[in-house]
C-alpha atoms as a PDB file:
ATOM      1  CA  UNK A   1      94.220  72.963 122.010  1.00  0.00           C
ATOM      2  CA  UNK A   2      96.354  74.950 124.430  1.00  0.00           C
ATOM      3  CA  UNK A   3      94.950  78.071 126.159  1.00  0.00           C
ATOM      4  CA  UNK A   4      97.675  80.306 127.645  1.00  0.00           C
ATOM      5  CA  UNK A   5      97.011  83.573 128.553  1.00  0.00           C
ATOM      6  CA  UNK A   6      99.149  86.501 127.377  1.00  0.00           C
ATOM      7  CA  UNK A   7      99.531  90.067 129.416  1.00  0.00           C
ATOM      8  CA  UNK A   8      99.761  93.208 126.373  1.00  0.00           C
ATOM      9  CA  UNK A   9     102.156  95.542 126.871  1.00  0.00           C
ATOM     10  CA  UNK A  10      99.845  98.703 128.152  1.00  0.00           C
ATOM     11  CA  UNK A  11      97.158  96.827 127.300  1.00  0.00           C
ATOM     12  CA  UNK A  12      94.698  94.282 129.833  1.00  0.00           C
ATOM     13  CA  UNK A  13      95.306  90.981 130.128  1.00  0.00           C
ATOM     14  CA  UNK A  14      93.648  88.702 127.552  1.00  0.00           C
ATOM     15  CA  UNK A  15      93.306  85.196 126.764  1.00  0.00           C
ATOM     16  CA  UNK A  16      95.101  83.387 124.110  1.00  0.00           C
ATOM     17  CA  UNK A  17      93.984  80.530 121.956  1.00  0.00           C
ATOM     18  CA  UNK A  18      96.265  78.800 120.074  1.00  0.00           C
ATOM     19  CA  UNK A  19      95.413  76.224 118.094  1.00  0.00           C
ATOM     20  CA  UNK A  20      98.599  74.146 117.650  1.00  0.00           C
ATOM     21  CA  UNK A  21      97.864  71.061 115.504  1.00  0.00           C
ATOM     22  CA  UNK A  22      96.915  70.608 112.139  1.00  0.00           C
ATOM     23  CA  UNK A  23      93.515  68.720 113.285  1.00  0.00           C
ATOM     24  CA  UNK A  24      91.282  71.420 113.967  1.00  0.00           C
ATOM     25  CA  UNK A  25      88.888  71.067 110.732  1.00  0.00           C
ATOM     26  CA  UNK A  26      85.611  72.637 110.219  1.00  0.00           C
ATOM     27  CA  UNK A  27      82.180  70.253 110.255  1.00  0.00           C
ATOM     28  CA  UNK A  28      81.724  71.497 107.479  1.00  0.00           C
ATOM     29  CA  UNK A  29      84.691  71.018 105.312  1.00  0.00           C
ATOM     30  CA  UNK A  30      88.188  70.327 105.453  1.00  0.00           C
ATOM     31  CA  UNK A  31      90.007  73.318 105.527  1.00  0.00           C
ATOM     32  CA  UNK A  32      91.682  74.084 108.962  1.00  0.00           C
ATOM     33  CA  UNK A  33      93.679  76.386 111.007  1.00  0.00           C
ATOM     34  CA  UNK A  34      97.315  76.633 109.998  1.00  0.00           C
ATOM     35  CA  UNK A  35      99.859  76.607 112.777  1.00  0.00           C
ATOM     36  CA  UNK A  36     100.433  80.438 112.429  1.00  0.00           C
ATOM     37  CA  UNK A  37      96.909  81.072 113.359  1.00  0.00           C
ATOM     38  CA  UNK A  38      95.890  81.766 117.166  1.00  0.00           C
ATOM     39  CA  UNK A  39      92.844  83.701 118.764  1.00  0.00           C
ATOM     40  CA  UNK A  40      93.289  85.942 121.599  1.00  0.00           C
ATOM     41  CA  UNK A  41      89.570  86.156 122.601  1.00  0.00           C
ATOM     42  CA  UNK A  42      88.263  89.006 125.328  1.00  0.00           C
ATOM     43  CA  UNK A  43      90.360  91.635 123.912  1.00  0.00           C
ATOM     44  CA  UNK A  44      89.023  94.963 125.565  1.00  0.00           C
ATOM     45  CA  UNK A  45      87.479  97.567 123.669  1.00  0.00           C
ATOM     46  CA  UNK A  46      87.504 101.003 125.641  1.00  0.00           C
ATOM     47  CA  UNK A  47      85.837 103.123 123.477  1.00  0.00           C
ATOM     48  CA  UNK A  48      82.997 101.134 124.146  1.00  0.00           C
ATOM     49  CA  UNK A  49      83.071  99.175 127.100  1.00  0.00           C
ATOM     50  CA  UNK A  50      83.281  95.869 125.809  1.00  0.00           C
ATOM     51  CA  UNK A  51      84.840  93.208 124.929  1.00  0.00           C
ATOM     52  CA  UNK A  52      86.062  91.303 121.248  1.00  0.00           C
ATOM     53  CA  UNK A  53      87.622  88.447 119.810  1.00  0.00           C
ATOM     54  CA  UNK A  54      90.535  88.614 117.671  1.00  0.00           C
ATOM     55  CA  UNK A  55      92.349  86.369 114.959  1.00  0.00           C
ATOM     56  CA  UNK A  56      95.864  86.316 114.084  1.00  0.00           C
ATOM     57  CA  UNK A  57      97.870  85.289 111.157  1.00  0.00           C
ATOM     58  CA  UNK A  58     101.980  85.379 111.623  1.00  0.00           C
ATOM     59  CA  UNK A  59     103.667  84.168 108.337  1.00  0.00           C
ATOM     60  CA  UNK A  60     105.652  80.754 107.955  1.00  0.00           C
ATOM     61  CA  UNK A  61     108.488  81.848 108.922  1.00  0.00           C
ATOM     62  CA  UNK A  62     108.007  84.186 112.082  1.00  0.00           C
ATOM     63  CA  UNK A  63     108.727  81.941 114.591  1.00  0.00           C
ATOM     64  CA  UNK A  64     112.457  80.634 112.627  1.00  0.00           C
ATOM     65  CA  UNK A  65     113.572  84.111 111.762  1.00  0.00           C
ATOM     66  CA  UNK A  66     113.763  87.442 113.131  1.00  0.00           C
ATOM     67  CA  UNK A  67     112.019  89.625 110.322  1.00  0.00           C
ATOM     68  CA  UNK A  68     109.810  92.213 110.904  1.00  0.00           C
ATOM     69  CA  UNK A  69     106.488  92.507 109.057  1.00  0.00           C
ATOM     70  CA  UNK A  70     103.459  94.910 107.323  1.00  0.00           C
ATOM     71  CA  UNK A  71     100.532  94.024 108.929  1.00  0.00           C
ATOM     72  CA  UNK A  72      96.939  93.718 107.713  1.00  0.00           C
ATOM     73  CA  UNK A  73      93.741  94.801 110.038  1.00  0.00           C
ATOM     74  CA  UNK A  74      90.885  92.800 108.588  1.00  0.00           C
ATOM     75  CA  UNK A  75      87.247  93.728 109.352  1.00  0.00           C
ATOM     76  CA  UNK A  76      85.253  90.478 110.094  1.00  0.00           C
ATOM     77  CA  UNK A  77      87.764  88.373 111.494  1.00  0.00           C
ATOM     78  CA  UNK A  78      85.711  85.132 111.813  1.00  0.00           C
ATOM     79  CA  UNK A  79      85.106  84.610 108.050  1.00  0.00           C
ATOM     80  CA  UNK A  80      88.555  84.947 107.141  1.00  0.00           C
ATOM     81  CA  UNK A  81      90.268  81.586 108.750  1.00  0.00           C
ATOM     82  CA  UNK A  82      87.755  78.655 109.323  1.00  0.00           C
ATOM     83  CA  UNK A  83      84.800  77.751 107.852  1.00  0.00           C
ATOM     84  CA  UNK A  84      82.832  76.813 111.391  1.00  0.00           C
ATOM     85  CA  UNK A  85      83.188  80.138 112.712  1.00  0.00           C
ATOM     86  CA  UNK A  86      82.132  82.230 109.104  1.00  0.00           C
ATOM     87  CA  UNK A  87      78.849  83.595 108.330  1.00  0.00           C
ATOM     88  CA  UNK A  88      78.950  82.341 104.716  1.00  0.00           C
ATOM     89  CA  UNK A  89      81.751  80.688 104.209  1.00  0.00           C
ATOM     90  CA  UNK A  90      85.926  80.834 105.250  1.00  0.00           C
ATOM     91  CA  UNK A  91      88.395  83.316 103.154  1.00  0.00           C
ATOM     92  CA  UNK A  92      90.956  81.054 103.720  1.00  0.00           C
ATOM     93  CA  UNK A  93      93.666  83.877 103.944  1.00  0.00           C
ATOM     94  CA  UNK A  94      95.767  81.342 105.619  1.00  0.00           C
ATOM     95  CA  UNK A  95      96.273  79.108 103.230  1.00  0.00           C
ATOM     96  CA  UNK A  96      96.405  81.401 100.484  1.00  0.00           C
ATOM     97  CA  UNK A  97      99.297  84.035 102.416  1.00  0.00           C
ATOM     98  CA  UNK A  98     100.841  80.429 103.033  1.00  0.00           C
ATOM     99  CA  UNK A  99     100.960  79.791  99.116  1.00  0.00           C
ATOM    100  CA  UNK A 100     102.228  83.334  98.213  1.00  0.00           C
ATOM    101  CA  UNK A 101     104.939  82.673 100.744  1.00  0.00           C
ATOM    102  CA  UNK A 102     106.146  79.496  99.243  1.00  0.00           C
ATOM    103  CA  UNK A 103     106.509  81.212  95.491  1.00  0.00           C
ATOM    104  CA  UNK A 104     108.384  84.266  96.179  1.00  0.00           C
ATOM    105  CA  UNK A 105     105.869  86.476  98.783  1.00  0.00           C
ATOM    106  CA  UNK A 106     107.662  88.091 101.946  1.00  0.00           C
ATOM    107  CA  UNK A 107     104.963  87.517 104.363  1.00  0.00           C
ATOM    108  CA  UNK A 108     102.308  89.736 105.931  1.00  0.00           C
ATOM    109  CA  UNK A 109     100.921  89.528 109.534  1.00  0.00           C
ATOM    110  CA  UNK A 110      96.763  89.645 109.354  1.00  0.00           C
ATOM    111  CA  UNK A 111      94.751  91.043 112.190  1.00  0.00           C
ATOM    112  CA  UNK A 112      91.208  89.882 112.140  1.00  0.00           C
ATOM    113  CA  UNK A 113      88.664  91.405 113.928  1.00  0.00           C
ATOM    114  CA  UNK A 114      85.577  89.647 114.619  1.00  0.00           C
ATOM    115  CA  UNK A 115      82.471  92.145 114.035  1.00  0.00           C
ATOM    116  CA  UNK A 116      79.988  92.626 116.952  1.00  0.00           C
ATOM    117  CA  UNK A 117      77.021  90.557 116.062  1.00  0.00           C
ATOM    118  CA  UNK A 118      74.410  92.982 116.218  1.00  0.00           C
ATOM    119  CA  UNK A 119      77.143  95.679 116.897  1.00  0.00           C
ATOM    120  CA  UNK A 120      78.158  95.456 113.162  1.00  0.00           C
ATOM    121  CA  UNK A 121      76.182  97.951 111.503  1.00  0.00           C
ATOM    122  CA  UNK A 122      76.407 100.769 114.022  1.00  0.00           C
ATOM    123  CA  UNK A 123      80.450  99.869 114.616  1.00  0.00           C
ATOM    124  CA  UNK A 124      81.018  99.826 110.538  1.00  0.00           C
ATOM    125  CA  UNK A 125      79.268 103.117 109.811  1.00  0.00           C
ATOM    126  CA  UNK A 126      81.043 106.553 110.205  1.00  0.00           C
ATOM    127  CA  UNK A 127      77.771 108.350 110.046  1.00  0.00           C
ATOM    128  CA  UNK A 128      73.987 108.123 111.020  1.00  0.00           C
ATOM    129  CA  UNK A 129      71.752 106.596 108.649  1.00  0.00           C
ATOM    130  CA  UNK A 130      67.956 107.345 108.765  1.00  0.00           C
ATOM    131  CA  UNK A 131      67.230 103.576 108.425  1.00  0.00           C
ATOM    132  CA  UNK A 132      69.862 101.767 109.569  1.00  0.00           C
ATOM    133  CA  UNK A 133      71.080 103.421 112.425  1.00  0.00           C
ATOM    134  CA  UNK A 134      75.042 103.750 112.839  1.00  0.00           C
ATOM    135  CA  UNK A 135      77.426 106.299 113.562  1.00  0.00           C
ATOM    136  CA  UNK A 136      80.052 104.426 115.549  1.00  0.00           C
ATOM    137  CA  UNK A 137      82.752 103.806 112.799  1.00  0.00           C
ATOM    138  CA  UNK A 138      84.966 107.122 114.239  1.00  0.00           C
ATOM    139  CA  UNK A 139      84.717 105.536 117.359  1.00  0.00           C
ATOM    140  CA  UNK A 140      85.779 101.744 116.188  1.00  0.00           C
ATOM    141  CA  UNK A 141      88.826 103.178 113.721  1.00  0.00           C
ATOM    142  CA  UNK A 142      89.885 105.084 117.022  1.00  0.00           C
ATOM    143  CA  UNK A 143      89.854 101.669 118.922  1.00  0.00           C
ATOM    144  CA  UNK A 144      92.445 100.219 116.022  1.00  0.00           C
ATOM    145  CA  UNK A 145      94.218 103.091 115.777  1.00  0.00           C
ATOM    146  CA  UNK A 146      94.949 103.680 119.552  1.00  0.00           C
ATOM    147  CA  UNK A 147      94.001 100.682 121.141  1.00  0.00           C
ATOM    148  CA  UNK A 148      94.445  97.289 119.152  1.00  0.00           C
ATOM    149  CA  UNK A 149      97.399  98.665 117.094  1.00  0.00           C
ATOM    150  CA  UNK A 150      99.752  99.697 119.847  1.00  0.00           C
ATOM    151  CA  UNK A 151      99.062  96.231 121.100  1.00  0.00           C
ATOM    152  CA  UNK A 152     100.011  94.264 118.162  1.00  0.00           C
ATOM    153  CA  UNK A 153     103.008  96.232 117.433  1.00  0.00           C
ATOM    154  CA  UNK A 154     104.141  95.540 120.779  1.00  0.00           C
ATOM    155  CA  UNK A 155     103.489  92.298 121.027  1.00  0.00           C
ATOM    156  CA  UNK A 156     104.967  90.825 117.286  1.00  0.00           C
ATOM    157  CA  UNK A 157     107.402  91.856 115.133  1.00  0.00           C
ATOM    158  CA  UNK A 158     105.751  94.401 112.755  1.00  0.00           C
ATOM    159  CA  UNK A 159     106.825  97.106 110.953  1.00  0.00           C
ATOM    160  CA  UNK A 160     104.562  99.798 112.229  1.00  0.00           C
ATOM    161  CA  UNK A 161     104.812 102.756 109.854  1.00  0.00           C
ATOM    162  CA  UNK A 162     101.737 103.675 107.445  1.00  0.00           C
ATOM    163  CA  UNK A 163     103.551 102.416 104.041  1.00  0.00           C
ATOM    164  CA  UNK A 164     103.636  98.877 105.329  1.00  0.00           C
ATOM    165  CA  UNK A 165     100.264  99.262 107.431  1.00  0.00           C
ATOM    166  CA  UNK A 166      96.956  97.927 105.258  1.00  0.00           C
ATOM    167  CA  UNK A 167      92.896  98.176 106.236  1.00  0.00           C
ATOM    168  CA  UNK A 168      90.387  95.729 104.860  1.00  0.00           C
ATOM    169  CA  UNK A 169      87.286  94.206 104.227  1.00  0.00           C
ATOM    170  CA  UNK A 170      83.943  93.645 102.576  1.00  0.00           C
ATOM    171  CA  UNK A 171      81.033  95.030 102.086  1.00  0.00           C
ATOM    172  CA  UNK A 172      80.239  97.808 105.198  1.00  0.00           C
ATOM    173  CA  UNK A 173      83.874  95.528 106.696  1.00  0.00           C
ATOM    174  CA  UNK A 174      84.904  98.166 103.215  1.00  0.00           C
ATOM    175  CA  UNK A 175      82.739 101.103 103.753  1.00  0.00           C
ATOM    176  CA  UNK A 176      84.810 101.729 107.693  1.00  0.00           C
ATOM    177  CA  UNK A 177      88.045 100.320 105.831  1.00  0.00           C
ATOM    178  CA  UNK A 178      88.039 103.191 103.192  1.00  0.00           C
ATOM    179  CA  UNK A 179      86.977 105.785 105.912  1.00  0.00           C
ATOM    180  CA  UNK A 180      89.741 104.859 108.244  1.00  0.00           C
ATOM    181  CA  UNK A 181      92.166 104.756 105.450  1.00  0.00           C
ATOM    182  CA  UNK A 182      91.412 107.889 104.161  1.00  0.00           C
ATOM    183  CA  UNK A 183      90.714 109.444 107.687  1.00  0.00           C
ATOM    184  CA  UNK A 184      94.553 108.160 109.174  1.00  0.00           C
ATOM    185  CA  UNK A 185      96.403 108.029 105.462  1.00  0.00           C
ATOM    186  CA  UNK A 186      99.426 108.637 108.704  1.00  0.00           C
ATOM    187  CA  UNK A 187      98.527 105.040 109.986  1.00  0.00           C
ATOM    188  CA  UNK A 188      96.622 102.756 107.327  1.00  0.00           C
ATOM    189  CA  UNK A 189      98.942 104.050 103.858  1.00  0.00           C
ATOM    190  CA  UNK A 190      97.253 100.835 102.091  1.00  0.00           C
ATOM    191  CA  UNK A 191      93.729  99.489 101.684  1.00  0.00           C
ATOM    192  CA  UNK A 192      91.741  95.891 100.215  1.00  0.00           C
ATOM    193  CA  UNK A 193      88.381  97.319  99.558  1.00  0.00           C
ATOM    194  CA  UNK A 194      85.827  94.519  98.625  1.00  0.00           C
ATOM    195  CA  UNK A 195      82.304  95.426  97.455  1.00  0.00           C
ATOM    196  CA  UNK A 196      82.075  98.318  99.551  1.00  0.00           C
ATOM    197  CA  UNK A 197      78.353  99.623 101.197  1.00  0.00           C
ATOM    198  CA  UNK A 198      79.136 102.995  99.765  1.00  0.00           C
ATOM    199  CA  UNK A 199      75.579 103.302  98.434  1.00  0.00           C
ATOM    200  CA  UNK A 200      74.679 103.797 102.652  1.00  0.00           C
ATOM    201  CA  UNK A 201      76.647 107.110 103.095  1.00  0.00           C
ATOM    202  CA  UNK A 202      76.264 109.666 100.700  1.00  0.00           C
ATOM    203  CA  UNK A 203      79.744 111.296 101.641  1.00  0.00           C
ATOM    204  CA  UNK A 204      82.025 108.515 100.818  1.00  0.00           C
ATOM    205  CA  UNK A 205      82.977 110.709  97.429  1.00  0.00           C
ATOM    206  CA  UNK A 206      84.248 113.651 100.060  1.00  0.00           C
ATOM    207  CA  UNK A 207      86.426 111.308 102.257  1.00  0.00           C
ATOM    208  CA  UNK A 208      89.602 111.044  99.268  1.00  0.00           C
ATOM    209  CA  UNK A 209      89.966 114.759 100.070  1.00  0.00           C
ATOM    210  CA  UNK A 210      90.909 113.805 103.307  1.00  0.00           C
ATOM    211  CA  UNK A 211      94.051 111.285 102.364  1.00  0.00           C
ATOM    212  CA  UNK A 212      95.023 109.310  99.791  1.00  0.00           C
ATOM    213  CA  UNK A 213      96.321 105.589 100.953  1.00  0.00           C
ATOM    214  CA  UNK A 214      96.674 103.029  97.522  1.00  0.00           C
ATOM    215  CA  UNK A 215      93.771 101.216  97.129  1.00  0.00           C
ATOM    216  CA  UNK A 216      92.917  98.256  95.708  1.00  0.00           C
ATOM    217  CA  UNK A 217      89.284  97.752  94.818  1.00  0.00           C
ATOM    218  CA  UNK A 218      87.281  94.473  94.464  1.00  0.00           C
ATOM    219  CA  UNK A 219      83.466  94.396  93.109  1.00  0.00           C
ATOM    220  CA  UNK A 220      81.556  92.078  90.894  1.00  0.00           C
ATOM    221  CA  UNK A 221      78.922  93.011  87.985  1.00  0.00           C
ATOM    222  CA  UNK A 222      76.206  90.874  89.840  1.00  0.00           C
ATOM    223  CA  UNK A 223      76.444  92.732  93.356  1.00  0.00           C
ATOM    224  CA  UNK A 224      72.891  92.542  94.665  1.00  0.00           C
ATOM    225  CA  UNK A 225      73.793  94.538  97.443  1.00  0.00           C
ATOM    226  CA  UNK A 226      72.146  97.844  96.806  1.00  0.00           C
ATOM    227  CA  UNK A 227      74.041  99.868  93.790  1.00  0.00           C
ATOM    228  CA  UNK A 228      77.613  98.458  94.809  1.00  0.00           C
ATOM    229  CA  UNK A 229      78.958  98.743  91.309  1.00  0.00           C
ATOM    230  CA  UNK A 230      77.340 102.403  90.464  1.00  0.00           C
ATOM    231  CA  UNK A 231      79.236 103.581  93.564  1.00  0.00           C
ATOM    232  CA  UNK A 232      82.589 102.100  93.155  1.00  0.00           C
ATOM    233  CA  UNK A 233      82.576 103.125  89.309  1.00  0.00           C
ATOM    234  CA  UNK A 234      81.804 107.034  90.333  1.00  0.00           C
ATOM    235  CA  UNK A 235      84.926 106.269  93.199  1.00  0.00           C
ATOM    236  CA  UNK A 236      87.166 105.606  90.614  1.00  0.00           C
ATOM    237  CA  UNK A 237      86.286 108.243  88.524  1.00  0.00           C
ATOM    238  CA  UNK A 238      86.429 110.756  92.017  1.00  0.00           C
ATOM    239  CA  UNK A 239      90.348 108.938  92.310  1.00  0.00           C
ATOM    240  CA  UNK A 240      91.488 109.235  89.307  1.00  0.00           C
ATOM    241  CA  UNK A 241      90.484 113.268  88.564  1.00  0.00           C
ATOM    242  CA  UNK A 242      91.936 113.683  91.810  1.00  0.00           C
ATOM    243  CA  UNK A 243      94.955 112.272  91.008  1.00  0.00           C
ATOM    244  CA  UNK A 244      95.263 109.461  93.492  1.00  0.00           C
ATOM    245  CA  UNK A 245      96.765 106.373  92.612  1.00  0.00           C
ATOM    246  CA  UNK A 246      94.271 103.150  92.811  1.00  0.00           C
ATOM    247  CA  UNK A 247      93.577  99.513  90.992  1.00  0.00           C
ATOM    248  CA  UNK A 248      89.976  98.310  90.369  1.00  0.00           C
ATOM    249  CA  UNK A 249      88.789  95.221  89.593  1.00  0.00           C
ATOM    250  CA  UNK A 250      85.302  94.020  87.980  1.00  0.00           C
ATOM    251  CA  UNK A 251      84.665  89.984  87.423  1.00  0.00           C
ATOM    252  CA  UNK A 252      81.815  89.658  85.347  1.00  0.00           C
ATOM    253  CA  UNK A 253      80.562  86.795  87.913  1.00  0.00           C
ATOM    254  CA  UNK A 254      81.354  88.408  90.771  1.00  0.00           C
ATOM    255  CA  UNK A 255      78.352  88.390  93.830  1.00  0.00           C
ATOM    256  CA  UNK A 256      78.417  90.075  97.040  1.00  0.00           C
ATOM    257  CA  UNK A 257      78.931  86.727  98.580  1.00  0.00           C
ATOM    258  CA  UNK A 258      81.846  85.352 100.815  1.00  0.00           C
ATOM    259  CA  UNK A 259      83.407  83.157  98.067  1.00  0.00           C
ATOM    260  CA  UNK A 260      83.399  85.712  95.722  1.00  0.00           C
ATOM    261  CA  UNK A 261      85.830  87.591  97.986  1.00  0.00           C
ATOM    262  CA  UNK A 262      87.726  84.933  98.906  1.00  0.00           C
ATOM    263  CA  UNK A 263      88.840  83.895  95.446  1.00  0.00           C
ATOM    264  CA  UNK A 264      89.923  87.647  94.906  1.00  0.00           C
ATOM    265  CA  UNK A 265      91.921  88.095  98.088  1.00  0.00           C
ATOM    266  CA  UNK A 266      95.058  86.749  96.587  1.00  0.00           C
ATOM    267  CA  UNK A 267      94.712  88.420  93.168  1.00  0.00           C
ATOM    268  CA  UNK A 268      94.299  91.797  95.370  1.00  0.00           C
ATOM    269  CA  UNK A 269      96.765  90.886  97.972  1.00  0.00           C
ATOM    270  CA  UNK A 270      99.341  90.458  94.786  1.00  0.00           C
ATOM    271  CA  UNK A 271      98.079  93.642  93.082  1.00  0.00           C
ATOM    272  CA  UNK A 272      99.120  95.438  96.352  1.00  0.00           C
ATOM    273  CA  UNK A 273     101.948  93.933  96.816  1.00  0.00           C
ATOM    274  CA  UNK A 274     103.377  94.194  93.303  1.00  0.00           C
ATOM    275  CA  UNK A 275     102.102  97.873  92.996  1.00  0.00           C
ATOM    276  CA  UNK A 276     103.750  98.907  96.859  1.00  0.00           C
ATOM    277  CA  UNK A 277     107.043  96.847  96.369  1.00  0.00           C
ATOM    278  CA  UNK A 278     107.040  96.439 100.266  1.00  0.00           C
ATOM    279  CA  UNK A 279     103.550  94.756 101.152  1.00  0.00           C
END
């Protein structure tokens, strides 16, 4: 491993980790980080005072060429690369963008943002919830939005308009995607929902009047997370009369578990992709 540290443009100092050989494997499996993967870790956080860890994903052929790139912010940052660091298991979005590169796919910077622990619930929820707490999710899209993005698009080649700029994740990672999506349509014009929380905020239904990115929605019909699939099936009816433009998705096996969504990433990366004609 090599640790070099990396000064943002506008933004503090943080340090880099970039894992540069092919031998970093998890205990427990063999997946590992692909060369294109590096951490910067201690990433400041000024709408809150604190401090996160981020993961980034540059395609095969950043370093050899000079292309610019959409980029992906990705909720949950330490599930989505290696399996030591996940909660429940890796996404493996490396390998898979990897695999789409080599058949025909342009290539797509990800930006993964490791949740805060016990921070998670109140950071992924745009409004107070009598039992759970929250309310911090304004605050956290504002750090992305005016803090993490101006960073990345200074730092790597990106192209930084909202058509080629996506939000992600799973479960409440989806609930703050699809509010910051629909909240900044100007910044995030694309969004990879996955068995969103919807069921914990009863104004998700209100927030497509406020924009209208493309979405592409994951959920499976054995979600045991609260009424996932109730929710997401009265979205897509909300879409649809309204007239936005969306593509759902429904495996019959499908759990609220990480390798539900990691087998689906590629199928919704694609459907994005194919659908936008740029991502």
């Amino acid at each position: 491993m090599l640790l070099l540290s990396l000064k943002a443009v506008k933004q503090p100092i943080v340090m880099v980790l970039i894992l540069v050989f092919w031998g970093c494997t998890s205990p427990k499996n063999k997946h590992s980080f692909k060369p294109g993967v590096h951490i910067i870790t201690n990433f400041e956080m000024p709408q809150f005072g604190y401090q996160r860890t981020i993961w980034v994903y540059l395609p095969p052929d950043y370093a050899t060429t000079t292309k610019h790139y959409p980029v992906l912010y990705m909720q949950d940052g330490q599930n989505l690369f290696v399996d030591s660091a996940s909660f429940a298991g890796e996404w493996r979005l490396d390998e898979t963008l990897d695999s789409l590169f080599v058949i025909g796919d342009g290539g797509c910077i990800v930006i993964g943002i490791e949740n805060g622990g016990e921070r998670r619930m109140a950071e992924y929820m745009p409004n107070t919830h009598h039992k759970y707490g929250g309310g911090e999710g304004a605050n956290y899209i504002a750090f992305i939005i005016n803090t993490l993005k101006p960073y990345v698009d200074s730092v790597y080649r990106t192209k930084p308009e909202g058509a080629f700029t996506a939000i992600g994740g799973s479960s409440l990672g989806g609930l703050i995607s699809f509010y910051g999506a629909t909240h900044h349509n100007d910044v995030f014009g694309n969004a990879l929902i996955f068995s969103p929380s919807f069921w914990i905020d009863s104004t998700y239904s209100s927030w497509m009047r406020k924009g209208s990115p493309f979405c592409v929605f994951v959920a499976g019909s054995s979600e045991d997370d609260g009424d996932v699939m109730d929710k997401i099936i009265s979205m897509k009816s909300t879409m649809f009369a309204l007239g936005h433009k969306a593509v759902f998705s429904f495996p019959a096996d499908g759990e609220h578990r990480e390798w539900f969504w990691s087998r689906e990433f590629p199928k919704a990366y694609q459907a994005l992709f194919k659908t936008k004609n740029h991502f």
